[in-house]
Protein backbone atom coordinates (compact mmCIF):
# COMPACT_ATOMS: atom_id res chain seq x y z
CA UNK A 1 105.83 -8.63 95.77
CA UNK A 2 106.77 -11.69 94.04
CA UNK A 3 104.53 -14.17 92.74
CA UNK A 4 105.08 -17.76 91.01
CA UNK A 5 102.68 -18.11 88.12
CA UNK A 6 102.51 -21.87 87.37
CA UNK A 7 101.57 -23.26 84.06
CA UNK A 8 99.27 -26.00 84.68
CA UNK A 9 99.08 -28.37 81.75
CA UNK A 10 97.29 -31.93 81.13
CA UNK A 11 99.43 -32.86 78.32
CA UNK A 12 96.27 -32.25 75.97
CA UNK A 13 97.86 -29.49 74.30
CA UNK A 14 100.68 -29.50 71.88
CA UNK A 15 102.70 -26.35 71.92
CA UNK A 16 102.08 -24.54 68.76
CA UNK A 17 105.35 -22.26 67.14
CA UNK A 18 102.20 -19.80 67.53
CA UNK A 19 102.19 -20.42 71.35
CA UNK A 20 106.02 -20.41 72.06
CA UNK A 21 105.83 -16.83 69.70
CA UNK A 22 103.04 -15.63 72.20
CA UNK A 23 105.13 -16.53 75.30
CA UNK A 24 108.33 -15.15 73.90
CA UNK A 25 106.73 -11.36 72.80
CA UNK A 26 105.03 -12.03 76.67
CA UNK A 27 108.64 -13.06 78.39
CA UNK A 28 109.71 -9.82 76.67
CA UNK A 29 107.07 -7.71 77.87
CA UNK A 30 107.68 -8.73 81.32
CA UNK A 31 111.12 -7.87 81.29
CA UNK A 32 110.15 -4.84 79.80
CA UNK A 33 108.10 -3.49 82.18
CA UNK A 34 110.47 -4.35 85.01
CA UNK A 35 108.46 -7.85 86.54
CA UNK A 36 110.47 -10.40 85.07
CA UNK A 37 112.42 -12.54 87.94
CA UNK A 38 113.16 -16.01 85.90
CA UNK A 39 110.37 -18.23 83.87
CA UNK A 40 111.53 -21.91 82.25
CA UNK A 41 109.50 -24.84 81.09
CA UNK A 42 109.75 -28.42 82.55
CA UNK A 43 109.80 -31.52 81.13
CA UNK A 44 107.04 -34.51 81.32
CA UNK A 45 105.99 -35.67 85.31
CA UNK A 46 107.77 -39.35 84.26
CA UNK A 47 110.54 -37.70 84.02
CA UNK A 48 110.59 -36.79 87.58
CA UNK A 49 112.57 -37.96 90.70
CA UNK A 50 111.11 -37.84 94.28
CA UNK A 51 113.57 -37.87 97.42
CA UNK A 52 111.95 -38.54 100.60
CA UNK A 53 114.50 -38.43 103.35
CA UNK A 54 112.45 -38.69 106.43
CA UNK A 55 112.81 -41.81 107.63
CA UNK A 56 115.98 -43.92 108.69
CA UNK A 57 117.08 -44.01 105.00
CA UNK A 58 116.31 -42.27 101.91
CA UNK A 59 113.70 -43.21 99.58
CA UNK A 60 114.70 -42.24 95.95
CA UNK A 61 111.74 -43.10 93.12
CA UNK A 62 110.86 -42.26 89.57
CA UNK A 63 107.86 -40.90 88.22
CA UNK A 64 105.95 -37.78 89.95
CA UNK A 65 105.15 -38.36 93.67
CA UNK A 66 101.17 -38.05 92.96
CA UNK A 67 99.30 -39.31 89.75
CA UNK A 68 97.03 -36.44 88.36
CA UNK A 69 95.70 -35.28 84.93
CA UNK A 70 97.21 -32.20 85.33
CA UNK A 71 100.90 -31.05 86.10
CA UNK A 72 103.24 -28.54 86.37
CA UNK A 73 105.00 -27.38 83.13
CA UNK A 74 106.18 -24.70 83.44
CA UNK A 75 106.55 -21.21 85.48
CA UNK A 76 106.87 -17.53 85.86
CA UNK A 77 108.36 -15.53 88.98
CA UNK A 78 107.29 -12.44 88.92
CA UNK A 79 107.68 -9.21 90.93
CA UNK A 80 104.77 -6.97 90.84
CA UNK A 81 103.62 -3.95 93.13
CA UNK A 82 100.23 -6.07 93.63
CA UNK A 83 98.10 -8.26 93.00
CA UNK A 84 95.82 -6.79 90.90
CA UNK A 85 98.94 -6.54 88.01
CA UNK A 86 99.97 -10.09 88.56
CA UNK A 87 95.95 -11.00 87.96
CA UNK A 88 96.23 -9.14 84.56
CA UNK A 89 99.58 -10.41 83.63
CA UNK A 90 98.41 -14.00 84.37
CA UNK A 91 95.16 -13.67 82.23
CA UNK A 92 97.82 -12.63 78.93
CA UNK A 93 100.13 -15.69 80.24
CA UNK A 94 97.35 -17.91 79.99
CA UNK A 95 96.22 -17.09 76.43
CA UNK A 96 100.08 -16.71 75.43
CA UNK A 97 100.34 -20.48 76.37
CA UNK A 98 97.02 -21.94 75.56
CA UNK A 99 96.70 -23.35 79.59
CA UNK A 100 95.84 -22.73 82.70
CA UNK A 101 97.32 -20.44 85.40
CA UNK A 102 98.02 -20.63 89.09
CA UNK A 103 99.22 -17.70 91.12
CA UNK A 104 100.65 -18.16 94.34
CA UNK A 105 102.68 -15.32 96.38
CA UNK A 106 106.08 -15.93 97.90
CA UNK A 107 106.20 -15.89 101.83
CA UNK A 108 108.16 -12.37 102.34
């Protein structure tokens, strides 16, 4: 089954050359052992653009579409027999990348 494991970050943190070392022996683990689908970092929420096409016109803005402490920077997909794996694989992600982690499974 494949999961997204989101990185959930409040900007609080600097990344370390410790942390990105952690992440890169844990990105190599993963594709190791056979789960690795695609993981990449994102940049900062202002450098977002929202497109809400809706209405009558589009509606094209900058920034992130909701102001929040925390924010999405970065992911995993993964593809795991269950979710007991993904739980343990998330728990190493998290202390790989000094954050928080969300898991969420894909709709199959």
């Amino acid at each position: 089954m494949r999961y997204l494991m989101s990185v959930i970050d409040d900007d609080t943190n600097v990344d370390t050359g410790n942390e990105m070392a952690a992440v890169d022996a844990f990105n190599d683990q993963l594709r190791a052992d056979g789960y690795w689908v695609f993981a990449d970092g994102l940049t900062a929420p202002e450098d977002a653009t929202v497109v809400d096409n809706r209405g009558e016109q589009p509606i094209i803005t900058d920034g992130p579409f909701i102001e929040s402490k925390e924010f999405l920077g970065g992911f995993w997909i993964i593809d795991t027999p269950d979710l007991d794996i993904t739980l343990k694989l998330a728990v190493t992600a998290s202390k790989a990348c000094n954050r928080k982690i969300e898991i969420r499974p894909f709709n199959v």
